[in-house]
PDB file of N, CA and C in Angstrom:
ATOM      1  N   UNK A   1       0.845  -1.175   0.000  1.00  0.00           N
ATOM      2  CA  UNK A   1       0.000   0.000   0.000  1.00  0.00           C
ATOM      3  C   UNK A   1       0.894   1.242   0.000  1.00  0.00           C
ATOM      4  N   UNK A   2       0.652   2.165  -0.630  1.00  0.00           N
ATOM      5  CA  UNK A   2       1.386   3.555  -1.006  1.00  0.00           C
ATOM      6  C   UNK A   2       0.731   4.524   0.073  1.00  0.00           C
ATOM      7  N   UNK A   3       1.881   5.350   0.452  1.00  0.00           N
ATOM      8  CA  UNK A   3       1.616   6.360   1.404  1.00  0.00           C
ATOM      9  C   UNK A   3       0.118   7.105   1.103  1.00  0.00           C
ATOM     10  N   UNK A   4       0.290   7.384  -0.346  1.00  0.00           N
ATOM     11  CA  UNK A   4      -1.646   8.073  -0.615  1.00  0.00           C
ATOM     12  C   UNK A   4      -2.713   6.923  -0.327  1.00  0.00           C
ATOM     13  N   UNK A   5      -2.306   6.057  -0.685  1.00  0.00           N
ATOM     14  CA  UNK A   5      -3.454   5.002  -0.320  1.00  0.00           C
ATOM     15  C   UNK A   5      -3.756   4.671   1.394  1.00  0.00           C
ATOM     16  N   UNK A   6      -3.006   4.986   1.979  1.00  0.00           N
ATOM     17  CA  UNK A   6      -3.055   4.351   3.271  1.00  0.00           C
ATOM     18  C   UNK A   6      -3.858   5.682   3.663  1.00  0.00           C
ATOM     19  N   UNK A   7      -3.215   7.095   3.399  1.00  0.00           N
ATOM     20  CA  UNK A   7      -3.726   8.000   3.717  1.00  0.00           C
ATOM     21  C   UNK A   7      -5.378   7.733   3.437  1.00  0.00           C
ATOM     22  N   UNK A   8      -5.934   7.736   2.160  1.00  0.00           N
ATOM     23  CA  UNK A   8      -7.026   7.913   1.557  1.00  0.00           C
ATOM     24  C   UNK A   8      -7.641   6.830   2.466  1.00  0.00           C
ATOM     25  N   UNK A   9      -7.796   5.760   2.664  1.00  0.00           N
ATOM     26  CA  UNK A   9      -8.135   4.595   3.574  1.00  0.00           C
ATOM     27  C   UNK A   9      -8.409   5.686   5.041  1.00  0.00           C
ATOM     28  N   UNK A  10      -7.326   6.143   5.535  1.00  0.00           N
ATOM     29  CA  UNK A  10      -7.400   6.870   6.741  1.00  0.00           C
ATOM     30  C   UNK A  10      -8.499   8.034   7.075  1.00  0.00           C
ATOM     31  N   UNK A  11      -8.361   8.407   5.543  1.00  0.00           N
ATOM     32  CA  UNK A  11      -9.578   9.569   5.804  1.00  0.00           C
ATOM     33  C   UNK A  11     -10.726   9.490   6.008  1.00  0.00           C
ATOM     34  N   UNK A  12     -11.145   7.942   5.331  1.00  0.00           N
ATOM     35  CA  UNK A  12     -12.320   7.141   4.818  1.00  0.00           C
ATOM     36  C   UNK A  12     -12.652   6.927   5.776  1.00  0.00           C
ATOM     37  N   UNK A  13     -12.338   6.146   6.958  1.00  0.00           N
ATOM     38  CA  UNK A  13     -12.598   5.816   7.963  1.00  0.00           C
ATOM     39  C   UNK A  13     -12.933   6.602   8.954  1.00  0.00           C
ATOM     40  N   UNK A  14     -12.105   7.900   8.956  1.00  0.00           N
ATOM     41  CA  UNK A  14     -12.464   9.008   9.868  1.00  0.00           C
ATOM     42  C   UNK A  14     -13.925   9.348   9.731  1.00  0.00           C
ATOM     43  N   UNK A  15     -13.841   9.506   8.361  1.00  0.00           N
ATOM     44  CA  UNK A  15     -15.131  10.538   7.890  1.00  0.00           C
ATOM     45  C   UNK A  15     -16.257   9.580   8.531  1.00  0.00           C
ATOM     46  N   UNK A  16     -16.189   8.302   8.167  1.00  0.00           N
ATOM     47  CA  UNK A  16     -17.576   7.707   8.745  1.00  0.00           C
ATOM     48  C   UNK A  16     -17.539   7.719   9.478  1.00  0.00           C
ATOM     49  N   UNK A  17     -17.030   8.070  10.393  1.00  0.00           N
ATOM     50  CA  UNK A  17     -17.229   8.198  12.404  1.00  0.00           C
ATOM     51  C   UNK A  17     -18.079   9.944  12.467  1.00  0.00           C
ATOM     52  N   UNK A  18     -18.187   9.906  13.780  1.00  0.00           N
ATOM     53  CA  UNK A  18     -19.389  10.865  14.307  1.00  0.00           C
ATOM     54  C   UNK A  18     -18.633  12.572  14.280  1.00  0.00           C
ATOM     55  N   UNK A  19     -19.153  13.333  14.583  1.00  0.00           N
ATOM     56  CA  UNK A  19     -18.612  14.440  14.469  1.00  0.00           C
ATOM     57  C   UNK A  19     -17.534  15.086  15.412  1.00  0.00           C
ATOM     58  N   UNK A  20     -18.078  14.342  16.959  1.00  0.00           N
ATOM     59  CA  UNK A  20     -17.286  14.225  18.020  1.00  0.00           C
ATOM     60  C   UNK A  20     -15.865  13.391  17.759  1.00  0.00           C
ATOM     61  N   UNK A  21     -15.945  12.138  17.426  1.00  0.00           N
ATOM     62  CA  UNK A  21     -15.068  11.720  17.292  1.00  0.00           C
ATOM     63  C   UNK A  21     -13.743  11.765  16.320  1.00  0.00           C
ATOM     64  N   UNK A  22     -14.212  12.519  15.441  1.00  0.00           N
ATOM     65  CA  UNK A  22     -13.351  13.206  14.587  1.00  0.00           C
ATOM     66  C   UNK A  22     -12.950  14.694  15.199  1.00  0.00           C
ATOM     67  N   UNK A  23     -13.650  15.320  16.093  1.00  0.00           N
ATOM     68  CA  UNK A  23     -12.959  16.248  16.974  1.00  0.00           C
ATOM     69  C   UNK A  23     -11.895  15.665  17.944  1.00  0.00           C
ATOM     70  N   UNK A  24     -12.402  14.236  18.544  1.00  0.00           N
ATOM     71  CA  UNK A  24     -11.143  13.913  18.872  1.00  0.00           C
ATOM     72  C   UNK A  24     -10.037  13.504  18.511  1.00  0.00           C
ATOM     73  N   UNK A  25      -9.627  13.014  16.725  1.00  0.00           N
ATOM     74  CA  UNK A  25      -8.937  12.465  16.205  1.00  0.00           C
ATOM     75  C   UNK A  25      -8.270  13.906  15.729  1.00  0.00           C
ATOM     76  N   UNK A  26      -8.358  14.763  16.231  1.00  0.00           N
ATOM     77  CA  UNK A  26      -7.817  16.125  15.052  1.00  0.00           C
ATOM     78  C   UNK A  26      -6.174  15.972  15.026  1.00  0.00           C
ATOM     79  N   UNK A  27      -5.681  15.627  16.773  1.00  0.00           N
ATOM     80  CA  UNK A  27      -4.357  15.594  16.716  1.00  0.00           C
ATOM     81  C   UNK A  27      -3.646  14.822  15.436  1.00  0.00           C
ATOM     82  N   UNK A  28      -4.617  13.315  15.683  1.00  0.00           N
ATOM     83  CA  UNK A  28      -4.152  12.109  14.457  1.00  0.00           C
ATOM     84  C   UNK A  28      -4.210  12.377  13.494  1.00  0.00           C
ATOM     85  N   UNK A  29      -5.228  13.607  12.610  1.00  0.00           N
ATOM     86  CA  UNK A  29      -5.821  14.205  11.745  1.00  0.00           C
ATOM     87  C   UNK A  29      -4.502  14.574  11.085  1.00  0.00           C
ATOM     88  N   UNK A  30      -4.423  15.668  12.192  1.00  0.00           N
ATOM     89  CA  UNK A  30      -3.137  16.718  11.761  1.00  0.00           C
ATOM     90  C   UNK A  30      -2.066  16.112  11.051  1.00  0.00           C
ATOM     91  N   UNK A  31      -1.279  15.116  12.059  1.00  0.00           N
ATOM     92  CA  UNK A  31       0.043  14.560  12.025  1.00  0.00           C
ATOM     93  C   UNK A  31      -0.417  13.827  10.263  1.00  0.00           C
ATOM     94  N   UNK A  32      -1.128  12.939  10.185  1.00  0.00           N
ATOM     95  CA  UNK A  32      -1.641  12.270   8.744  1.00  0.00           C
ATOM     96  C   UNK A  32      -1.220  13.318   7.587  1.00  0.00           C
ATOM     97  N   UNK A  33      -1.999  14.459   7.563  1.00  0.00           N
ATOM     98  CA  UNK A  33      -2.353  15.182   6.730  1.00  0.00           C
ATOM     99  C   UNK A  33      -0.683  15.988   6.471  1.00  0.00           C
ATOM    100  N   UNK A  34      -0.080  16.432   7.442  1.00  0.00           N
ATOM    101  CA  UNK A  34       1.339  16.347   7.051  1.00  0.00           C
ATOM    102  C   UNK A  34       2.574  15.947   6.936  1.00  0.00           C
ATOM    103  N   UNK A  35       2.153  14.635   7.332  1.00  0.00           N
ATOM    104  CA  UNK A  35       3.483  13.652   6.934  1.00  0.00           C
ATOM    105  C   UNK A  35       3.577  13.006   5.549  1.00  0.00           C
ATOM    106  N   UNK A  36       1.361  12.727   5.375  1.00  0.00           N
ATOM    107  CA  UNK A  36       1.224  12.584   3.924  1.00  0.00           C
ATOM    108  C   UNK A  36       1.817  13.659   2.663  1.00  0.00           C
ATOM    109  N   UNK A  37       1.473  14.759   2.940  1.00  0.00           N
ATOM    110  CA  UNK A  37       2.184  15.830   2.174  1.00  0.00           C
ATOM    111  C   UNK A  37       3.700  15.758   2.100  1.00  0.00           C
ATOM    112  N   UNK A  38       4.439  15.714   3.224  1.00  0.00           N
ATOM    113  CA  UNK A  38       5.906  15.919   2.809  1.00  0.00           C
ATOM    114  C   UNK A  38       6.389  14.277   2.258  1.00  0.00           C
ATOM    115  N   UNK A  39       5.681  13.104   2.626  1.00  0.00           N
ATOM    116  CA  UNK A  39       6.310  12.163   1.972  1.00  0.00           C
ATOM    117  C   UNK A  39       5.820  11.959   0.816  1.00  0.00           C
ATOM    118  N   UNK A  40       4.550  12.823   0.244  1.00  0.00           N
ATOM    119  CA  UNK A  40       3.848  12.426  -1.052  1.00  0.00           C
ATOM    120  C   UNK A  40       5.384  13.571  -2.059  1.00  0.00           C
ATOM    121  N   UNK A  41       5.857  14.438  -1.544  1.00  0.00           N
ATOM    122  CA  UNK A  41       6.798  15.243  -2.080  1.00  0.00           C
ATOM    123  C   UNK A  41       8.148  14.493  -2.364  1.00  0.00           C
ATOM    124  N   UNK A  42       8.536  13.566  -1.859  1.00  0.00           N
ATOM    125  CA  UNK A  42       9.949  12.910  -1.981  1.00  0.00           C
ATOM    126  C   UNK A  42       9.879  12.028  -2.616  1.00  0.00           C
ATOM    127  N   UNK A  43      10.948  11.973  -3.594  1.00  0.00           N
ATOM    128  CA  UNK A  43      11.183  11.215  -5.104  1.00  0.00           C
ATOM    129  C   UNK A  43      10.717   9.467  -4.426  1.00  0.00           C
ATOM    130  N   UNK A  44      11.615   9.097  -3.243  1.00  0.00           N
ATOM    131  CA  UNK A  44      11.606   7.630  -2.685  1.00  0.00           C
ATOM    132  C   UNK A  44      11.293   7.699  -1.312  1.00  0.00           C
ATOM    133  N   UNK A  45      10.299   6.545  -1.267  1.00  0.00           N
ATOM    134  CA  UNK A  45       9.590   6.782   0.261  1.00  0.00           C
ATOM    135  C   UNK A  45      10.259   5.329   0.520  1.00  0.00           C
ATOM    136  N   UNK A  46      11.323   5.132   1.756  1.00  0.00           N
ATOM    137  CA  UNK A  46      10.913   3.609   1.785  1.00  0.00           C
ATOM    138  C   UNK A  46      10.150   3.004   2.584  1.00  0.00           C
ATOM    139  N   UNK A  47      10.128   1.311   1.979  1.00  0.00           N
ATOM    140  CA  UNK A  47       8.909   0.639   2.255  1.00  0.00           C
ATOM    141  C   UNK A  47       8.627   0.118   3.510  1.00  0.00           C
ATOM    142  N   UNK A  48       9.260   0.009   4.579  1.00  0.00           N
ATOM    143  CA  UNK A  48       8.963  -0.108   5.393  1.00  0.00           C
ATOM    144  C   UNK A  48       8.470   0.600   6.494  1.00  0.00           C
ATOM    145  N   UNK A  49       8.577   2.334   5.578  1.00  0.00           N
ATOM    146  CA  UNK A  49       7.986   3.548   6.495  1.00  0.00           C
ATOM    147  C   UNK A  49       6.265   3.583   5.784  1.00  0.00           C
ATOM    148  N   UNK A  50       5.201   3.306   7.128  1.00  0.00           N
ATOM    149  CA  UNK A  50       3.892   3.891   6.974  1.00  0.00           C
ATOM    150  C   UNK A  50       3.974   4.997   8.059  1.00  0.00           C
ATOM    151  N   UNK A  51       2.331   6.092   7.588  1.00  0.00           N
ATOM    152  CA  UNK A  51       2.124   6.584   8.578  1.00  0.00           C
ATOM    153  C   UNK A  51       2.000   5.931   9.799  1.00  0.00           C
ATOM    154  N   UNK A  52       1.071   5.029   9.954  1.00  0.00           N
ATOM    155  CA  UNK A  52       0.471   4.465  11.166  1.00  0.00           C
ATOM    156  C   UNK A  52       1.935   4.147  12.208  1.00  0.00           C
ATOM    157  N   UNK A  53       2.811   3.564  11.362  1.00  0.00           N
ATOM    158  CA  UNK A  53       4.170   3.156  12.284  1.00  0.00           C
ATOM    159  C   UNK A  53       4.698   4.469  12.668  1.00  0.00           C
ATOM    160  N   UNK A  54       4.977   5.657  11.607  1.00  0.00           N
ATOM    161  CA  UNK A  54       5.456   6.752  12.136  1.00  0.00           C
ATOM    162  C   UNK A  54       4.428   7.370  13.259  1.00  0.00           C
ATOM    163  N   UNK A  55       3.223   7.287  12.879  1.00  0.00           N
ATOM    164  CA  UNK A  55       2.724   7.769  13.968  1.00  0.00           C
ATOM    165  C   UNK A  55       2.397   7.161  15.932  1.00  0.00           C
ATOM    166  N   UNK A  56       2.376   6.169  15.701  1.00  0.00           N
ATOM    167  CA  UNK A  56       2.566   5.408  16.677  1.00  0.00           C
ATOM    168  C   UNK A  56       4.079   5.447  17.337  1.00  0.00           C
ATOM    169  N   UNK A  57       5.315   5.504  16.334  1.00  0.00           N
ATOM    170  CA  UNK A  57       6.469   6.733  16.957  1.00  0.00           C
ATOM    171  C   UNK A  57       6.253   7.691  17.883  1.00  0.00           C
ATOM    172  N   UNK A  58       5.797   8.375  16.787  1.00  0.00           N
ATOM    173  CA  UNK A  58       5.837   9.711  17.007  1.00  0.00           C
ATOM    174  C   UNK A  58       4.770   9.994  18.427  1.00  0.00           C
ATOM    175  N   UNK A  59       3.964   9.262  18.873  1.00  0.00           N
ATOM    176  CA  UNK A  59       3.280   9.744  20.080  1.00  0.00           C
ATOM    177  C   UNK A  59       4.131   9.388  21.714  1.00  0.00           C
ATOM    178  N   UNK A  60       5.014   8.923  21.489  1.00  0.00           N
ATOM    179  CA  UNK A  60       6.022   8.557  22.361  1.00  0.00           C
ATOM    180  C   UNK A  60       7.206   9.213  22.494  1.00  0.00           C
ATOM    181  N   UNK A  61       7.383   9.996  21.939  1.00  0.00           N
ATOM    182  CA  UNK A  61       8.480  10.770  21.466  1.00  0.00           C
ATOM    183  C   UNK A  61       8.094  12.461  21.514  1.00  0.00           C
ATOM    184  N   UNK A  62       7.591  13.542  22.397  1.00  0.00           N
ATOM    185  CA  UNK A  62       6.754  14.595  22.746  1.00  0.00           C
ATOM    186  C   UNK A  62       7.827  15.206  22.388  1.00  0.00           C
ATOM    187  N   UNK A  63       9.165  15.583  22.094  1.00  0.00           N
ATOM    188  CA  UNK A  63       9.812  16.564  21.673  1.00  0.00           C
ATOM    189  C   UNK A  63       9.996  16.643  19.959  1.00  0.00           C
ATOM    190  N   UNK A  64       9.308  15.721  19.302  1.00  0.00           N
ATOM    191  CA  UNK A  64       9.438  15.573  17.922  1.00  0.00           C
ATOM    192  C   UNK A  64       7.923  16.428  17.665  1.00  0.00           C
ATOM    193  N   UNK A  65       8.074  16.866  16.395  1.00  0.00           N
ATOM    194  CA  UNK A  65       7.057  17.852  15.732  1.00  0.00           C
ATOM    195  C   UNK A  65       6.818  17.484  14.174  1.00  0.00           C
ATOM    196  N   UNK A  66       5.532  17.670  14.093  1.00  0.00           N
ATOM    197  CA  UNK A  66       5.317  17.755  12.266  1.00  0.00           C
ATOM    198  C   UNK A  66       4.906  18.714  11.767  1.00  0.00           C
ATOM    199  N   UNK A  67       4.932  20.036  12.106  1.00  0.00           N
ATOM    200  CA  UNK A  67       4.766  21.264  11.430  1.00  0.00           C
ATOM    201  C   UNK A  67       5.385  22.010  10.801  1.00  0.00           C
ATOM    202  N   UNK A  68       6.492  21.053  10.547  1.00  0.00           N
ATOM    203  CA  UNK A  68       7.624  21.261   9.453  1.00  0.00           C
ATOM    204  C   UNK A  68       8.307  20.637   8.828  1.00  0.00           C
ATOM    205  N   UNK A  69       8.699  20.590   7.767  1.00  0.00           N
ATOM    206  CA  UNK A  69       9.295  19.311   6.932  1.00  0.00           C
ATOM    207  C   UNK A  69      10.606  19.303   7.423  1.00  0.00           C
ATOM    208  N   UNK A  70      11.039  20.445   8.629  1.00  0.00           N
ATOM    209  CA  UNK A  70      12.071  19.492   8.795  1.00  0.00           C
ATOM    210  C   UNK A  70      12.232  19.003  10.098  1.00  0.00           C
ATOM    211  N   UNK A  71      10.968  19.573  10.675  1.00  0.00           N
ATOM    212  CA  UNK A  71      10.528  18.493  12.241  1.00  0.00           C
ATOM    213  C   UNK A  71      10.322  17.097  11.707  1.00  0.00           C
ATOM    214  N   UNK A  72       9.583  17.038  10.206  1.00  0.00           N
ATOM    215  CA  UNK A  72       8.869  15.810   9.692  1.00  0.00           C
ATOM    216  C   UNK A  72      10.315  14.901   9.750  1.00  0.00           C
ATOM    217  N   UNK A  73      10.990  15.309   8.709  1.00  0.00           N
ATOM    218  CA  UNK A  73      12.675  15.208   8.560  1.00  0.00           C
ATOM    219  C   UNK A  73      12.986  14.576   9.635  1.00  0.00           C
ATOM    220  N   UNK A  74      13.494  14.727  10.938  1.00  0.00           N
ATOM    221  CA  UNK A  74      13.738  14.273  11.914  1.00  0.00           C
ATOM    222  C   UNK A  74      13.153  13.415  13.038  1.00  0.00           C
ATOM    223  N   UNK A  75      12.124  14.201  12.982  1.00  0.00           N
ATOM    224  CA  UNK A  75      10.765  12.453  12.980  1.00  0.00           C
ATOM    225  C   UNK A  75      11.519  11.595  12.106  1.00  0.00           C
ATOM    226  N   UNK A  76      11.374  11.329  11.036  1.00  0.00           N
ATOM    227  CA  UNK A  76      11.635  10.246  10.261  1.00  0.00           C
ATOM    228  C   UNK A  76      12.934   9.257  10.423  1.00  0.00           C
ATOM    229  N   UNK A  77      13.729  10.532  10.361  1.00  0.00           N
ATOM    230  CA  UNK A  77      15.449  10.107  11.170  1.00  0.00           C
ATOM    231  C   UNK A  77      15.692   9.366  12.484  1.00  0.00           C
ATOM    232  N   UNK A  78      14.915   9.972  13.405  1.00  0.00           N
ATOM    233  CA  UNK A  78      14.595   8.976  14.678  1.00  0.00           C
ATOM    234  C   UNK A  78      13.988   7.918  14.679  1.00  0.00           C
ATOM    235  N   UNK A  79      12.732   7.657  13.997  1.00  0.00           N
ATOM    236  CA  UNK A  79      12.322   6.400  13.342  1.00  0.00           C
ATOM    237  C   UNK A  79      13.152   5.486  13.089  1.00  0.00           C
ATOM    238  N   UNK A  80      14.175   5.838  11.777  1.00  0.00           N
ATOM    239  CA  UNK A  80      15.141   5.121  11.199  1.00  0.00           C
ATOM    240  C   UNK A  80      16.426   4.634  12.006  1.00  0.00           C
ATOM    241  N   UNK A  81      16.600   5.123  12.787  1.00  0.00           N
ATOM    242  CA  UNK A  81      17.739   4.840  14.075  1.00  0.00           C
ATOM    243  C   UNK A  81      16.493   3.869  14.874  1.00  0.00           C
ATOM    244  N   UNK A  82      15.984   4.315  15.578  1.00  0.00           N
ATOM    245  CA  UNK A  82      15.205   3.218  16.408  1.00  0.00           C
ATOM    246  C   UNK A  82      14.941   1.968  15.633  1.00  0.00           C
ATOM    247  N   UNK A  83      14.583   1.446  14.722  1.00  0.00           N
ATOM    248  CA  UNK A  83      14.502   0.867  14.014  1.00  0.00           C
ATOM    249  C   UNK A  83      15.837  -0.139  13.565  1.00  0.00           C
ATOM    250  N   UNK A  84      16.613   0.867  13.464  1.00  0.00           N
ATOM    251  CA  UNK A  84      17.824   0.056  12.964  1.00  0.00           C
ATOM    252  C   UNK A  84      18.309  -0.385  15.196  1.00  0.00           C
ATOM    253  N   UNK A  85      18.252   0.281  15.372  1.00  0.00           N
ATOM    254  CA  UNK A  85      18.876  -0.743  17.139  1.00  0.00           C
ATOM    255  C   UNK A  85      18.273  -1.316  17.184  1.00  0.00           C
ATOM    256  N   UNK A  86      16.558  -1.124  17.152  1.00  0.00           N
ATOM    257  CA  UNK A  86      15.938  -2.174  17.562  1.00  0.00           C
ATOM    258  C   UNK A  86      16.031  -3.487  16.892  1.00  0.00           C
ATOM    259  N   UNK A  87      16.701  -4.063  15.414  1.00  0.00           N
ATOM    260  CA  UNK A  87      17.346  -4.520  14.791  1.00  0.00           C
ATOM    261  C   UNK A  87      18.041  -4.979  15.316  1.00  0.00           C
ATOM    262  N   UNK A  88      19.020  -4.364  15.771  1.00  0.00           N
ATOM    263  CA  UNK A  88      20.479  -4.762  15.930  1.00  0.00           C
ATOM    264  C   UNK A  88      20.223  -5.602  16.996  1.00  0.00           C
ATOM    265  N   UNK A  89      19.363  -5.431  18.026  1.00  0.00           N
ATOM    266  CA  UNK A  89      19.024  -5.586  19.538  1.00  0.00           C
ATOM    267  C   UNK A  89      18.499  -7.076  18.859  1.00  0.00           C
ATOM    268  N   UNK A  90      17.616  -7.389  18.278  1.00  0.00           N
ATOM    269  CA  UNK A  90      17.385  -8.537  17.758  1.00  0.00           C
ATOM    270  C   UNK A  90      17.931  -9.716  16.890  1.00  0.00           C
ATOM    271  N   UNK A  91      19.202  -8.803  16.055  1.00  0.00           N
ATOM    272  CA  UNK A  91      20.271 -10.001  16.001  1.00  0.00           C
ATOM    273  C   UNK A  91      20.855 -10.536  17.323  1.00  0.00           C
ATOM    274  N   UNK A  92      21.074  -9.639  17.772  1.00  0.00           N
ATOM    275  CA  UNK A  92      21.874 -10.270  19.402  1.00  0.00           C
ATOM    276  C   UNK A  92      21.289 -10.990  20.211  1.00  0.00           C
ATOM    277  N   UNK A  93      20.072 -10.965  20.522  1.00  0.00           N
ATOM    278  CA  UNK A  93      19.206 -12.012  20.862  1.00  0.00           C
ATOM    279  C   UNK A  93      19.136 -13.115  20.275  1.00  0.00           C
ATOM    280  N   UNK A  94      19.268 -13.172  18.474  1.00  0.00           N
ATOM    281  CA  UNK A  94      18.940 -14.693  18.147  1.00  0.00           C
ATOM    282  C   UNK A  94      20.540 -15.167  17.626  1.00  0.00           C
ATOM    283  N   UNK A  95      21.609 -15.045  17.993  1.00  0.00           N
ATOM    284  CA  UNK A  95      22.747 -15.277  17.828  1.00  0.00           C
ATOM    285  C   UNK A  95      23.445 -16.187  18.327  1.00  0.00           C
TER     286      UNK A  95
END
């Protein structure tokens, strides 16, 4: 599934929920709506980055920001490091 598709799926789902509850999703709203934009902008997205994973990051992580592509930027960078230890952490375990 492609970053627009997952997005478009995401929206879909919002929308059929209630009016309230899409007031409460605004934070999730937000973060979607511009991570989709700056990664719909870059030549190569890779495949193992979705929103849902970045975002599920990203709510654990309160000093990271997406109101800028290059908060987005570094979101992404921290992702990619966590990811790669948490890796590494798992060769060493099955070794």
């Amino acid at each position: 599934m492609t970053i627009s598709e997952e997005y478009r799926e995401f929206k879909r789902n919002i929308m059929d929920k209630g009016i309230e509850e899409v007031f409460n999703q605004s934070y999730k709203i937000h973060f979607y709506n511009n991570v989709c934009d700056y990664l719909e902008a870059q030549e190569k997205v890779e495949k193992d980055i979705t929103l849902a994973r970045l975002y599920d990051f990203y709510i654990k992580y309160e000093y990271l920001t997406v109101d800028s592509y290059t908060g987005i930027e570094e979101l992404i960078e921290e992702y990619k490091k966590h990811m790669e230890r948490k890796e590494n952490k798992d060769e060493i375990l099955f070794t």
